[in-house]
N, C-alpha and C. Protein backbone atom coordinates (compact mmCIF):
# COMPACT_ATOMS: atom_id res chain seq x y z
N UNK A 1 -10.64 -19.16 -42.32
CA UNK A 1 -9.92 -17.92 -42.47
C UNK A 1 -8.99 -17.77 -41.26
N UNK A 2 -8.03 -17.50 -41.55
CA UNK A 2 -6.83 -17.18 -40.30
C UNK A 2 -6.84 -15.63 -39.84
N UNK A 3 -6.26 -15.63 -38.93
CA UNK A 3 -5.84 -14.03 -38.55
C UNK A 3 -4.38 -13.52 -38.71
N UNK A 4 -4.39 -12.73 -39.05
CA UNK A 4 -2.70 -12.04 -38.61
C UNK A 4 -3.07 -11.36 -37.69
N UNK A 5 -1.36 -11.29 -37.53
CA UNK A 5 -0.84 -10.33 -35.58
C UNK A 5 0.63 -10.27 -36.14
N UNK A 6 0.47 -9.18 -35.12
CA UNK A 6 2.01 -8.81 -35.20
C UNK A 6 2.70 -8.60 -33.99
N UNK A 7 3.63 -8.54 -33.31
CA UNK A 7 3.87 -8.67 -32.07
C UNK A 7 5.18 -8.40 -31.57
N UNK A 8 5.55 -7.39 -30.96
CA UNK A 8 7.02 -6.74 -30.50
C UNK A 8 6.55 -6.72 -29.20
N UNK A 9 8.08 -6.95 -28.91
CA UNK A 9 8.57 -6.45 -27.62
C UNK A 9 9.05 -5.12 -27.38
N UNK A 10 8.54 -4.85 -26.06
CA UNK A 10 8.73 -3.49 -25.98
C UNK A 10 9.43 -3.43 -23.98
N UNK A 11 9.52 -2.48 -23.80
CA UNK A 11 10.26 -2.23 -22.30
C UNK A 11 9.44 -1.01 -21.61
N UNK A 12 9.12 -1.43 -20.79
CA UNK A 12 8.11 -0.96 -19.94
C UNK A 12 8.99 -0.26 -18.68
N UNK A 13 8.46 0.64 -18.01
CA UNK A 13 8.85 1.42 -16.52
C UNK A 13 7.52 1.44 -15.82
N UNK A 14 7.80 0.81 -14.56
CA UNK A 14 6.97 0.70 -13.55
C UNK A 14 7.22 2.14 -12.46
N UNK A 15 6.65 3.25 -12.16
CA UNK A 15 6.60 4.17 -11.11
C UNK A 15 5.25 4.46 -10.47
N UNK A 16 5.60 5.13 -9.15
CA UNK A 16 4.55 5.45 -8.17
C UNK A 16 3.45 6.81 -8.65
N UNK A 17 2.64 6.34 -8.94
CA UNK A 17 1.39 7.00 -9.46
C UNK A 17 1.73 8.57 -8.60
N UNK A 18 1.48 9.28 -10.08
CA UNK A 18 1.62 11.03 -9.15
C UNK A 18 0.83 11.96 -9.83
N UNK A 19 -0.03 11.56 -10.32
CA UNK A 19 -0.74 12.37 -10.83
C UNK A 19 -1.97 12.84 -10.21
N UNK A 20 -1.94 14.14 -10.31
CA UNK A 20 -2.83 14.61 -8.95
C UNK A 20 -4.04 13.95 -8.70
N UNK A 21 -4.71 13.63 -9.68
CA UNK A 21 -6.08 12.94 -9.45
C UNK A 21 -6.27 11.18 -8.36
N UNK A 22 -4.93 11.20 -8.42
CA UNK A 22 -4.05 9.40 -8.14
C UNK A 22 -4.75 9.74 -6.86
N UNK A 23 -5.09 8.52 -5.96
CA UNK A 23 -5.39 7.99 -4.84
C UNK A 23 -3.72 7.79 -3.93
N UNK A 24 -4.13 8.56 -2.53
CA UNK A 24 -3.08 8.98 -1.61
C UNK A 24 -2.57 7.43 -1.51
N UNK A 25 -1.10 7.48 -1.26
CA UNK A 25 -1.07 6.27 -0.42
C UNK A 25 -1.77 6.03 1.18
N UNK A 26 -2.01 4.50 1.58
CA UNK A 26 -2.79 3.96 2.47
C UNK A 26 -1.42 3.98 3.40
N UNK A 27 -2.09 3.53 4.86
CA UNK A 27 -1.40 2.80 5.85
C UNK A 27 -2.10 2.17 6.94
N UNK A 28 -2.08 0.80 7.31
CA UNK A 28 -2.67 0.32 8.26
C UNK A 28 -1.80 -0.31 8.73
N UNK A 29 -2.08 -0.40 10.19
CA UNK A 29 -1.49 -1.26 11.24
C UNK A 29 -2.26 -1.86 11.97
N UNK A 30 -1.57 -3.41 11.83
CA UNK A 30 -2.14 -4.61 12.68
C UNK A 30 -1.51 -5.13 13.87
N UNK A 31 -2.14 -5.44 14.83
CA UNK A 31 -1.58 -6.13 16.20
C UNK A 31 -1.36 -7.16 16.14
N UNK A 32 -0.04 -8.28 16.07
CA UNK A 32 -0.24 -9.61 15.70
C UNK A 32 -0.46 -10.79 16.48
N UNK A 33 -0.37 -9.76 17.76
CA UNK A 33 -1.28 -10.71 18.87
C UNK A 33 -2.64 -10.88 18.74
N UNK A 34 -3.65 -10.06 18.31
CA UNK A 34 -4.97 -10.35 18.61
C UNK A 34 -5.47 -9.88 17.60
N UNK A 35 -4.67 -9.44 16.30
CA UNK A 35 -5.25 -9.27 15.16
C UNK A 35 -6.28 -7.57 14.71
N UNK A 36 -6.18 -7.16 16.16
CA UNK A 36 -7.28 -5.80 15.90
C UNK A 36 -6.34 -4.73 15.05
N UNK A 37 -6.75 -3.82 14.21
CA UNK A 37 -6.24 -3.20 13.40
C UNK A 37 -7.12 -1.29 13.26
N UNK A 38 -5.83 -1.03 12.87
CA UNK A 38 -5.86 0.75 12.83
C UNK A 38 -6.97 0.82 11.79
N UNK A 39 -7.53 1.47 11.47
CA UNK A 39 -8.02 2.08 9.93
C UNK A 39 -7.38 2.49 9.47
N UNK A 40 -7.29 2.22 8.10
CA UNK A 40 -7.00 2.48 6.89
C UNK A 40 -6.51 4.22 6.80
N UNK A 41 -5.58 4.98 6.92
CA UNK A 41 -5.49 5.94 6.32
C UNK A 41 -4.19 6.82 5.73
N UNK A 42 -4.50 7.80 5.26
CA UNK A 42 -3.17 8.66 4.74
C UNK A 42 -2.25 8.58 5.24
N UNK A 43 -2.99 8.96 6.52
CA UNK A 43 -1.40 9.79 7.80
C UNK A 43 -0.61 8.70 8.11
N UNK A 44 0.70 8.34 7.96
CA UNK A 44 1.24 7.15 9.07
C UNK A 44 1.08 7.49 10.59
N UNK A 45 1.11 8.66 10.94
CA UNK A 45 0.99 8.97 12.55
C UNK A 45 -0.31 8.88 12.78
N UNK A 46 -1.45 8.67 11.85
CA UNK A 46 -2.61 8.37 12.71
C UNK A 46 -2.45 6.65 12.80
N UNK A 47 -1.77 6.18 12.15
CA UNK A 47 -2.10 4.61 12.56
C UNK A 47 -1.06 4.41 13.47
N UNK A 48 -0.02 4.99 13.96
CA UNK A 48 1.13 4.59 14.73
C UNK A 48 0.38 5.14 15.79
N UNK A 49 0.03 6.28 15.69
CA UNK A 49 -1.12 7.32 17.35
C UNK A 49 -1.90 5.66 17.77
N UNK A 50 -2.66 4.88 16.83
CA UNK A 50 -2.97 3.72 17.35
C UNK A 50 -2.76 2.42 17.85
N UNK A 51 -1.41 2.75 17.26
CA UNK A 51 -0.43 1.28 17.93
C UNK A 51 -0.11 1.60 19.45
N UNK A 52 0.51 3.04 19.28
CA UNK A 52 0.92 3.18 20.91
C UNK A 52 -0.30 3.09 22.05
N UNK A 53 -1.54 3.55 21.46
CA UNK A 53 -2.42 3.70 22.13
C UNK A 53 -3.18 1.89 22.74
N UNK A 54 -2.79 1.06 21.45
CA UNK A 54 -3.27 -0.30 21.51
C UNK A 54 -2.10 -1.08 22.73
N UNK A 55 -0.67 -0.70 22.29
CA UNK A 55 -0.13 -1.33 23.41
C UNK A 55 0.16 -0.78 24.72
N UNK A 56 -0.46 0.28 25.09
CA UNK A 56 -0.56 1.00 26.11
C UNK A 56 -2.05 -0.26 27.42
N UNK A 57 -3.15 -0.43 26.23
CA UNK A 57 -3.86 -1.08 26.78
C UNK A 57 -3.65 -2.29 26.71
N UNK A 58 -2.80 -2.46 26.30
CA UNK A 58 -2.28 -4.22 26.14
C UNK A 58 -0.89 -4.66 26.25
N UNK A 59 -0.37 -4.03 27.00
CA UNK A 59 1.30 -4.22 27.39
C UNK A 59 1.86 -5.04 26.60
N UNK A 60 1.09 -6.54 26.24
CA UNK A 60 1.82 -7.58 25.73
C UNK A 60 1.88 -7.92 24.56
N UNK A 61 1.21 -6.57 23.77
CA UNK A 61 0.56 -6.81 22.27
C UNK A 61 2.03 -5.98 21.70
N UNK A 62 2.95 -6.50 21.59
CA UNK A 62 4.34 -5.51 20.95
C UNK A 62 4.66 -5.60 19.78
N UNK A 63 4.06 -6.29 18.69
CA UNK A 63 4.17 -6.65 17.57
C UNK A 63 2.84 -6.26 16.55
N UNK A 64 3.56 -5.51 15.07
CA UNK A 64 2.62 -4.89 14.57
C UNK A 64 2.97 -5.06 12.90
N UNK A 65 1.83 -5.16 12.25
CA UNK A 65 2.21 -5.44 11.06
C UNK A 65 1.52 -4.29 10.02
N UNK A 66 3.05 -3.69 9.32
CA UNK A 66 2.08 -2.08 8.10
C UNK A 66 1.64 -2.88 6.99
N UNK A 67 0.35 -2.05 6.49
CA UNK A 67 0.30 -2.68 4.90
C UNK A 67 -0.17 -1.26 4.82
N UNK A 68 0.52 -1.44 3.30
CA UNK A 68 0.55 0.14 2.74
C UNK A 68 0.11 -0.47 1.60
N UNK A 69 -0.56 0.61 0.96
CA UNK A 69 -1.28 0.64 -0.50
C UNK A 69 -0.96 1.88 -1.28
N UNK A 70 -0.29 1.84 -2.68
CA UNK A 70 0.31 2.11 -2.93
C UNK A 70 -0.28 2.06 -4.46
N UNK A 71 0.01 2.82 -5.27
CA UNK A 71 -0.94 3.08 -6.43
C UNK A 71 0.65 3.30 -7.55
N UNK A 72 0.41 2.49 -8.52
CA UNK A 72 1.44 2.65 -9.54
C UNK A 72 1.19 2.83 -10.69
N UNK A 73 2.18 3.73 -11.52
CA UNK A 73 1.81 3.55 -13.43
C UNK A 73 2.79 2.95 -13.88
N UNK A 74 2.64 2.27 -15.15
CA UNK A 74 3.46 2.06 -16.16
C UNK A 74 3.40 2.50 -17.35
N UNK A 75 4.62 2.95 -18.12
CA UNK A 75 4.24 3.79 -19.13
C UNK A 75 5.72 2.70 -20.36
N UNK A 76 4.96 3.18 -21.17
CA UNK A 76 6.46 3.03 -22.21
C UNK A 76 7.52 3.14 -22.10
N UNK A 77 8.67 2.45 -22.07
CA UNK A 77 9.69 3.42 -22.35
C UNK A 77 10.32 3.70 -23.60
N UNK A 78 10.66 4.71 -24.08
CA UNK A 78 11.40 5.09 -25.40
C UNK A 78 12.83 4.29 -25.33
């Protein structure tokens, strides 16, 4: 016995999740000298409050890497 299918193409929109229940965006910052890293959170100024604070104790640590997390939908488009 075979199956049928049927199968269209359709066009999709990719946007940034906003629906209140959605998970905040993230932000962390990494030191790429020695690898130690901010926690994870909402605020960008609490992870930057930790960069300055990291190269304050480490003069030579001047390089920093963001990863942001970021929550998206896709929906149909008409």
């Amino acid at each position: 016995m075979s199956a049928r299918s049927t199968m269209r193409f359709v066009d999709w929109t990719m946007r940034p999740e906003t629906a209140p229940e959605a998970p905040t965006m993230m932000h962390e910052l990494q030191c790429t000298t020695c690898l130690a890293a901010s926690s994870a959170t909402e605020d960008f100024e609490t992870a930057r409050d930790w960069a300055f604070g990291h190269v304050g104790r480490n003069p030579s640590h001047q390089g920093y890497r963001e990863t942001v997390t970021r929550f998206w939908r896709m929906t149909l488009t008409d």
